[in-house]
C-alpha atoms as a PDB file:
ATOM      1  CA  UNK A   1      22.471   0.917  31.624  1.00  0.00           C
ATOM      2  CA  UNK A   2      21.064   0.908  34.909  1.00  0.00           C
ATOM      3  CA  UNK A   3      18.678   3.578  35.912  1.00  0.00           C
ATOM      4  CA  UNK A   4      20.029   4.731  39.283  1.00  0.00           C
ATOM      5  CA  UNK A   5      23.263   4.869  37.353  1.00  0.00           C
ATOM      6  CA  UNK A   6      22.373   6.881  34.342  1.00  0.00           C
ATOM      7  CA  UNK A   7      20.610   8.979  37.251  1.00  0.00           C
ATOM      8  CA  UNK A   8      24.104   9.570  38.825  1.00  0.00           C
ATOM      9  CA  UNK A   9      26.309   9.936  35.778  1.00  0.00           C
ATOM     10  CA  UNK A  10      24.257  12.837  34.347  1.00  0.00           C
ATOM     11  CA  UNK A  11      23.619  14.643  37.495  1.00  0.00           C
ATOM     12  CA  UNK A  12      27.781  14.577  37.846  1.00  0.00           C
ATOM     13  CA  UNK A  13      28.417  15.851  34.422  1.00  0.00           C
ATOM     14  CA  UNK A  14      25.736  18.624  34.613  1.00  0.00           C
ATOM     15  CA  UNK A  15      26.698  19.405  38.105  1.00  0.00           C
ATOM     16  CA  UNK A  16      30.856  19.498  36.876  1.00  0.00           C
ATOM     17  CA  UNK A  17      29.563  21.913  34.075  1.00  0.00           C
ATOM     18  CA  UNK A  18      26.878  24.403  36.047  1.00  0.00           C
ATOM     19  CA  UNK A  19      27.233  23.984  39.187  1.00  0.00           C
ATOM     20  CA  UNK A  20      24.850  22.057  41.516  1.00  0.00           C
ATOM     21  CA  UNK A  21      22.641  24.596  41.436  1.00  0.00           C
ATOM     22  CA  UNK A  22      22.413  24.470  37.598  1.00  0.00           C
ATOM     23  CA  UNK A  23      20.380  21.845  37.037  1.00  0.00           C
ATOM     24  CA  UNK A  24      17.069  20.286  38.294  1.00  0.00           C
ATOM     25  CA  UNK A  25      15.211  16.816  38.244  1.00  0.00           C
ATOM     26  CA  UNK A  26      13.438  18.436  34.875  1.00  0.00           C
ATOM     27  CA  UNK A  27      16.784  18.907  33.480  1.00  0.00           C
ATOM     28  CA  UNK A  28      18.039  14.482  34.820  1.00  0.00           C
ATOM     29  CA  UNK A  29      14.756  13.872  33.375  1.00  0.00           C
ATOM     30  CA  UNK A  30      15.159  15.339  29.861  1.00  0.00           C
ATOM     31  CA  UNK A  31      18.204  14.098  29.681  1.00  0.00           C
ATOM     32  CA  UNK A  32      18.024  10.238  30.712  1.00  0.00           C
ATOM     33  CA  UNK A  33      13.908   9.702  29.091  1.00  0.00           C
ATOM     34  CA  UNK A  34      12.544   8.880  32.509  1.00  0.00           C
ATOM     35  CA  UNK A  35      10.011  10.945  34.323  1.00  0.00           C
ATOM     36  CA  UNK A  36      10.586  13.208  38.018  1.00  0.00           C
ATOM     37  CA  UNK A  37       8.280  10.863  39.361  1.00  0.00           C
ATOM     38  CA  UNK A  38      10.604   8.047  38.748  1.00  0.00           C
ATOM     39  CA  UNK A  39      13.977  10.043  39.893  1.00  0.00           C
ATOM     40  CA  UNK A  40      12.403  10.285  43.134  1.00  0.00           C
ATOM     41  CA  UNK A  41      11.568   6.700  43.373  1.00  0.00           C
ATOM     42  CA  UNK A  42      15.671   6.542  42.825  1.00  0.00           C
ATOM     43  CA  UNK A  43      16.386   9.599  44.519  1.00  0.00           C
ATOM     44  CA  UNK A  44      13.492  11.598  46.921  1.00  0.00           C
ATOM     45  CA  UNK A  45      15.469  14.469  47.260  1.00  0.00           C
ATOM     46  CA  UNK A  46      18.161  16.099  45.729  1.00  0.00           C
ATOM     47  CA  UNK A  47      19.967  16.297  48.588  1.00  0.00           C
ATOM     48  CA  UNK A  48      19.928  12.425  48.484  1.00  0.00           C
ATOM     49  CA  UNK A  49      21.169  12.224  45.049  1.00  0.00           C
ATOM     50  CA  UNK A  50      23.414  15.385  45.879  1.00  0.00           C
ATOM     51  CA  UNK A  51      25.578  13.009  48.983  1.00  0.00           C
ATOM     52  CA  UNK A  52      25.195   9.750  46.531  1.00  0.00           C
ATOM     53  CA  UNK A  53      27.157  11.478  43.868  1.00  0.00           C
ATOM     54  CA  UNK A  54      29.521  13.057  46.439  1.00  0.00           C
ATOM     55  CA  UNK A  55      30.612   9.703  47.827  1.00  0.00           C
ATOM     56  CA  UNK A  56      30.788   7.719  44.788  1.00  0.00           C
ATOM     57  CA  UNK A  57      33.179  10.898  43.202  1.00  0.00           C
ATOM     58  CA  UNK A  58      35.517  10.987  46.154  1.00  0.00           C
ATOM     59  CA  UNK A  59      35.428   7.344  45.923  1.00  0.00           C
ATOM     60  CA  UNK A  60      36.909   7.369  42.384  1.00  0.00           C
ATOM     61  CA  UNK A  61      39.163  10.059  42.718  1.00  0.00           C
ATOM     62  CA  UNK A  62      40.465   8.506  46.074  1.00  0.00           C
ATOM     63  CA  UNK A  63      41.296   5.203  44.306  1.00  0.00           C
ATOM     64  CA  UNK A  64      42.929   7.504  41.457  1.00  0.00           C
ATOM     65  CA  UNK A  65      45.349   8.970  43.928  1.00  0.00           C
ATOM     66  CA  UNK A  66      46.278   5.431  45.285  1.00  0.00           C
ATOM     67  CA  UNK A  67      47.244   4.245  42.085  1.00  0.00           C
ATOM     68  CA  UNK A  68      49.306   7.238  41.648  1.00  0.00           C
ATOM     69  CA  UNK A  69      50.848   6.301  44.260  1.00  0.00           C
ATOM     70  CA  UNK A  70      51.758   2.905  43.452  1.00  0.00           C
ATOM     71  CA  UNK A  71      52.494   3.708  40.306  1.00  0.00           C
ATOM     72  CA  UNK A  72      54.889   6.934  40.571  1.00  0.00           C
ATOM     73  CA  UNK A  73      58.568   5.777  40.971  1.00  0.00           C
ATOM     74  CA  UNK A  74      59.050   9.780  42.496  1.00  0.00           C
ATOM     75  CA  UNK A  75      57.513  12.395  44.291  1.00  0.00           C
ATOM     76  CA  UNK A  76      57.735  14.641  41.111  1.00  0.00           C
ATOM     77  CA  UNK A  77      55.759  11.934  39.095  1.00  0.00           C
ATOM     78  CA  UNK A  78      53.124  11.672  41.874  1.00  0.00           C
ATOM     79  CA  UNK A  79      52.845  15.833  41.722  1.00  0.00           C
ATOM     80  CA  UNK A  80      52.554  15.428  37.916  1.00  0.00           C
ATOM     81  CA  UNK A  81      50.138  12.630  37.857  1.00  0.00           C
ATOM     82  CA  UNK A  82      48.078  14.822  40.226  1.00  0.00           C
ATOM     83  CA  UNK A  83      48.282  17.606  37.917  1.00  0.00           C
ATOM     84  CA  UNK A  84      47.529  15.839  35.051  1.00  0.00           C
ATOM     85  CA  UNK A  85      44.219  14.381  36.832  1.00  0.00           C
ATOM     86  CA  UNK A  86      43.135  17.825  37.377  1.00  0.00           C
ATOM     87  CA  UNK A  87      43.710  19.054  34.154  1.00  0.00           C
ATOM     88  CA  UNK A  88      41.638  16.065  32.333  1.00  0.00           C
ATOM     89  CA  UNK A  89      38.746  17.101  34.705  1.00  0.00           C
ATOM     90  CA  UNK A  90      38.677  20.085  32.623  1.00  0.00           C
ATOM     91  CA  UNK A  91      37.441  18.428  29.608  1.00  0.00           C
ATOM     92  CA  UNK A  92      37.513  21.172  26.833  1.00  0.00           C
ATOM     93  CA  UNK A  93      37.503  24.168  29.940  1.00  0.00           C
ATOM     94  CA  UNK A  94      34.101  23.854  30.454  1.00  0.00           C
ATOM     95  CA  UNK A  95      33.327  21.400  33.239  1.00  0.00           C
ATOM     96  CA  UNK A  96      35.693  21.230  36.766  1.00  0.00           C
ATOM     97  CA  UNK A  97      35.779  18.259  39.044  1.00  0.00           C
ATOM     98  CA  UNK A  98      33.085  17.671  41.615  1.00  0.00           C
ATOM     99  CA  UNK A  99      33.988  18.778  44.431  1.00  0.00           C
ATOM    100  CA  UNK A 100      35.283  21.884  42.889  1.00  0.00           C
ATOM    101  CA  UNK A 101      31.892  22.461  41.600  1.00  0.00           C
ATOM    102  CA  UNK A 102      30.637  21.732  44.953  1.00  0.00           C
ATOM    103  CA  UNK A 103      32.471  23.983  46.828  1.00  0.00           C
ATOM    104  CA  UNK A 104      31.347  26.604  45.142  1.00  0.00           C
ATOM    105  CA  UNK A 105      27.655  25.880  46.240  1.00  0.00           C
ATOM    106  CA  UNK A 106      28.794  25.093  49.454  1.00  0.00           C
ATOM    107  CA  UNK A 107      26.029  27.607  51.191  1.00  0.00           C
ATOM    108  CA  UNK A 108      23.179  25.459  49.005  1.00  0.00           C
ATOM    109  CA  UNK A 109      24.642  21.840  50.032  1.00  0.00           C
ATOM    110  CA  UNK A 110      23.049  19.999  52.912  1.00  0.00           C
ATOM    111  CA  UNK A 111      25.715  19.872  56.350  1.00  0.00           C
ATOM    112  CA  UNK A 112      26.795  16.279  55.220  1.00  0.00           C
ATOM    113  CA  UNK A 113      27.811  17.336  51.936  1.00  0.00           C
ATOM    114  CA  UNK A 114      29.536  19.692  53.611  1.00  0.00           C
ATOM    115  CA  UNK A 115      31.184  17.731  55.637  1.00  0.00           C
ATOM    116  CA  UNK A 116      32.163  14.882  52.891  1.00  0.00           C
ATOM    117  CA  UNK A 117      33.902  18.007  50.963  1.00  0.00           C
ATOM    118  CA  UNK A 118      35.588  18.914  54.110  1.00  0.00           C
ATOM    119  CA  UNK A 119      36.892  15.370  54.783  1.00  0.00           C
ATOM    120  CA  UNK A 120      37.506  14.777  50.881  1.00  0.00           C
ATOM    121  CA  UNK A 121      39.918  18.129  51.097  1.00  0.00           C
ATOM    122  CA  UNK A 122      41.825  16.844  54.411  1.00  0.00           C
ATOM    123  CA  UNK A 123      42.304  13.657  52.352  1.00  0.00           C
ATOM    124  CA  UNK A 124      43.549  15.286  49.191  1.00  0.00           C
ATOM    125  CA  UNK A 125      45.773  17.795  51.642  1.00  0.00           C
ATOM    126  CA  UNK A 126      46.926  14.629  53.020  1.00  0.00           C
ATOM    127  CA  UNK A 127      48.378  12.206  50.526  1.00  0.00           C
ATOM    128  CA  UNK A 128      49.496  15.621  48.670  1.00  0.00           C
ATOM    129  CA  UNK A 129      51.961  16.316  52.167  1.00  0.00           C
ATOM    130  CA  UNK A 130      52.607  12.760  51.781  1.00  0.00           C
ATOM    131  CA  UNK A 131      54.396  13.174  48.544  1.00  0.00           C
ATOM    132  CA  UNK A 132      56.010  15.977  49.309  1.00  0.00           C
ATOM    133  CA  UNK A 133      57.561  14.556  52.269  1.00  0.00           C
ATOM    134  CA  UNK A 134      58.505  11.498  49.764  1.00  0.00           C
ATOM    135  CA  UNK A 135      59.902  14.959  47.585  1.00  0.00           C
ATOM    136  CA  UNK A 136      62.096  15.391  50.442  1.00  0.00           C
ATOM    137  CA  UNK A 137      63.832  12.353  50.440  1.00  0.00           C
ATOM    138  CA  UNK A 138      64.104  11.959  46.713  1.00  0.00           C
ATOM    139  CA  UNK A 139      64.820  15.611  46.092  1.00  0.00           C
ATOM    140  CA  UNK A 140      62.612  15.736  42.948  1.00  0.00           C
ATOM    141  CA  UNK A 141      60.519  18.567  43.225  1.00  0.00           C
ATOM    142  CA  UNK A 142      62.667  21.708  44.037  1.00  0.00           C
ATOM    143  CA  UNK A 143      62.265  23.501  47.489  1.00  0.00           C
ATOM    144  CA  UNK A 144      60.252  21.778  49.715  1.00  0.00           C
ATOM    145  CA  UNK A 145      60.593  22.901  52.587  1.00  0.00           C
ATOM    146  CA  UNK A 146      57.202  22.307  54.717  1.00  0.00           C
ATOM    147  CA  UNK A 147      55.388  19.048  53.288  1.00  0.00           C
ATOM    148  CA  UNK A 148      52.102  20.517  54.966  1.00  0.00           C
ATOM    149  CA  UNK A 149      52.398  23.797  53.331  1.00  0.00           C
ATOM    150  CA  UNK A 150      53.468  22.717  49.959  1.00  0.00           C
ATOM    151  CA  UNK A 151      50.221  20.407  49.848  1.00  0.00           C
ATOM    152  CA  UNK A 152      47.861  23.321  51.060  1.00  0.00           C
ATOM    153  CA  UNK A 153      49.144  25.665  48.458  1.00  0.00           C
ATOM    154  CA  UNK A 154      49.153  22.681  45.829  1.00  0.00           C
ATOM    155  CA  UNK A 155      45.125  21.564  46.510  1.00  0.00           C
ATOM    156  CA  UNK A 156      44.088  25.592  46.501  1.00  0.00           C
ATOM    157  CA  UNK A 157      46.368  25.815  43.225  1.00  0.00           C
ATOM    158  CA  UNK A 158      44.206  23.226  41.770  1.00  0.00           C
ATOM    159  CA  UNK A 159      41.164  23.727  42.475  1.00  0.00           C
ATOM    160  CA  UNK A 160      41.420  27.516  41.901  1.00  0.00           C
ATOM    161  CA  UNK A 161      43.115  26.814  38.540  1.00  0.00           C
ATOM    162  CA  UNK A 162      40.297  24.705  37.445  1.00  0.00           C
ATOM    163  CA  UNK A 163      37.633  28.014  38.380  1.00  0.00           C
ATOM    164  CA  UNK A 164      39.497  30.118  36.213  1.00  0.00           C
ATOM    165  CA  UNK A 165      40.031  27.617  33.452  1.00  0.00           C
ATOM    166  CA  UNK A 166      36.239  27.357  33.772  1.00  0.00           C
ATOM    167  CA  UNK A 167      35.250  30.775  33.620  1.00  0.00           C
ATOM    168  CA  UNK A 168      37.628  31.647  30.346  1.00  0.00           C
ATOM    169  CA  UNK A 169      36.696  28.375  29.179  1.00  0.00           C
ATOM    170  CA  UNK A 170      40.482  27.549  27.924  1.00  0.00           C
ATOM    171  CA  UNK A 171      42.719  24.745  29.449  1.00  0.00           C
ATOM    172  CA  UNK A 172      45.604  26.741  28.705  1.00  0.00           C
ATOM    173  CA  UNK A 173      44.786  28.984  31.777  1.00  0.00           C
ATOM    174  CA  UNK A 174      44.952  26.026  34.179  1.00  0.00           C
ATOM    175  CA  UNK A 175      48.481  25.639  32.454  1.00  0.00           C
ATOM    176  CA  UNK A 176      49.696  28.880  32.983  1.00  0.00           C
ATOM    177  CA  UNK A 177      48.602  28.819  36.797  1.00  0.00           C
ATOM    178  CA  UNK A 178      50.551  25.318  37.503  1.00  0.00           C
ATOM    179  CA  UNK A 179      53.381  26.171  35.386  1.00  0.00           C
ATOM    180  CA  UNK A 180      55.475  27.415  38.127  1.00  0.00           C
ATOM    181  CA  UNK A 181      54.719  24.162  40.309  1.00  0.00           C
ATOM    182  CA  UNK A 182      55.365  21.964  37.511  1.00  0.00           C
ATOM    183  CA  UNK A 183      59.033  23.746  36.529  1.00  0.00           C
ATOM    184  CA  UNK A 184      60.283  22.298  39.730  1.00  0.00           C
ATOM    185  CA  UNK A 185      59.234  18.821  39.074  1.00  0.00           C
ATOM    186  CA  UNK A 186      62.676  16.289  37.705  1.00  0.00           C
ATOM    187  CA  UNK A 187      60.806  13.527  35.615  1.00  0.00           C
ATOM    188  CA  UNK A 188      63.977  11.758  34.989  1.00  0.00           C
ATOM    189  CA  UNK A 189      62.768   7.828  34.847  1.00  0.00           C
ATOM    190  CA  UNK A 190      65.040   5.719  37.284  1.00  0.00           C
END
């Protein structure tokens, strides 16, 4: 595997399990066999490696929401398959996704980190109203009544599901916070 890769991979998966903050070059190098001096050839600051690993995440989990979207024949399965992506981000309760672990070291990121999570959030907020609106039409998620609203309260739901899933380290608390969303959801196949 490619250095720079290997760099990026491990830096995510330490970063979705302590935080940004948890980990240092030391820690990348023990990890992949290479030396600090030859991160920084790859990456000279952690900052660099921190907006790197930003893009390339939103990048993946941007594509992830388009092929929900192609692929959900309703509203309700585009909620689910939403849910679902956030709940596999979990991994056994102890890692979150990115930008969840992000945002909580927001005050520690540089501004364009900031900024990426910001934009990545509008996104998410976005195609979530999006397929609410779709809910509307289809009448497959019960209630909706304010597309924009529904995908605020849906992102926050998410993301603050996956914190507290995190901190008890059980899956089966991110469950119990999106039950209620998921209850209004038909699934009926056309």
């Amino acid at each position: 595997m490619d250095t720079r890769i290997a760099l990026l991979e491990t830096a995510e998966m330490i970063a979705r399990q302590r935080g940004l903050n948890g980990f240092s070059y030391a820690d990348l190098s023990a990890h992949v066999g290479i030396r600090k001096a030859s991160i920084h050839y790859h990456f000279p600051t952690k900052d660099d490696l921190t907006q790197e690993m930003l893009d390339q995440y939103v990048q993946r989990f941007l594509s992830r929401l388009a092929e929900i979207s192609d692929r959900a024949e309703s509203a309700a399965q585009g909620v689910d398959a939403y849910l679902t992506a956030y709940r596999e981000a979990l991994k056994d309760g102890g890692s979150v996704c990115l930008c969840v672990a992000m945002s909580a070291d927001r005050d520690s990121l540089p501004a364009v980190a900031v900024e990426s999570l910001n934009a990545f959030q509008k996104q998410s907020e976005h195609w979530l109203a999006s397929v609410f609106e779709r809910a509307q039409a289809d009448r497959s998620i019960l209630a909706v009544s304010s597309p924009a609203d529904e995908a605020a309260a849906a992102l926050a739901l998410v993301e603050g599901a996956q914190l507290v899933a995190r901190v008890t380290q059980d899956v089966s608390t991110f469950d119990k916070a999106t039950a209620a969303l998921r209850a209004r959801l038909s699934l009926k196949r056309n």
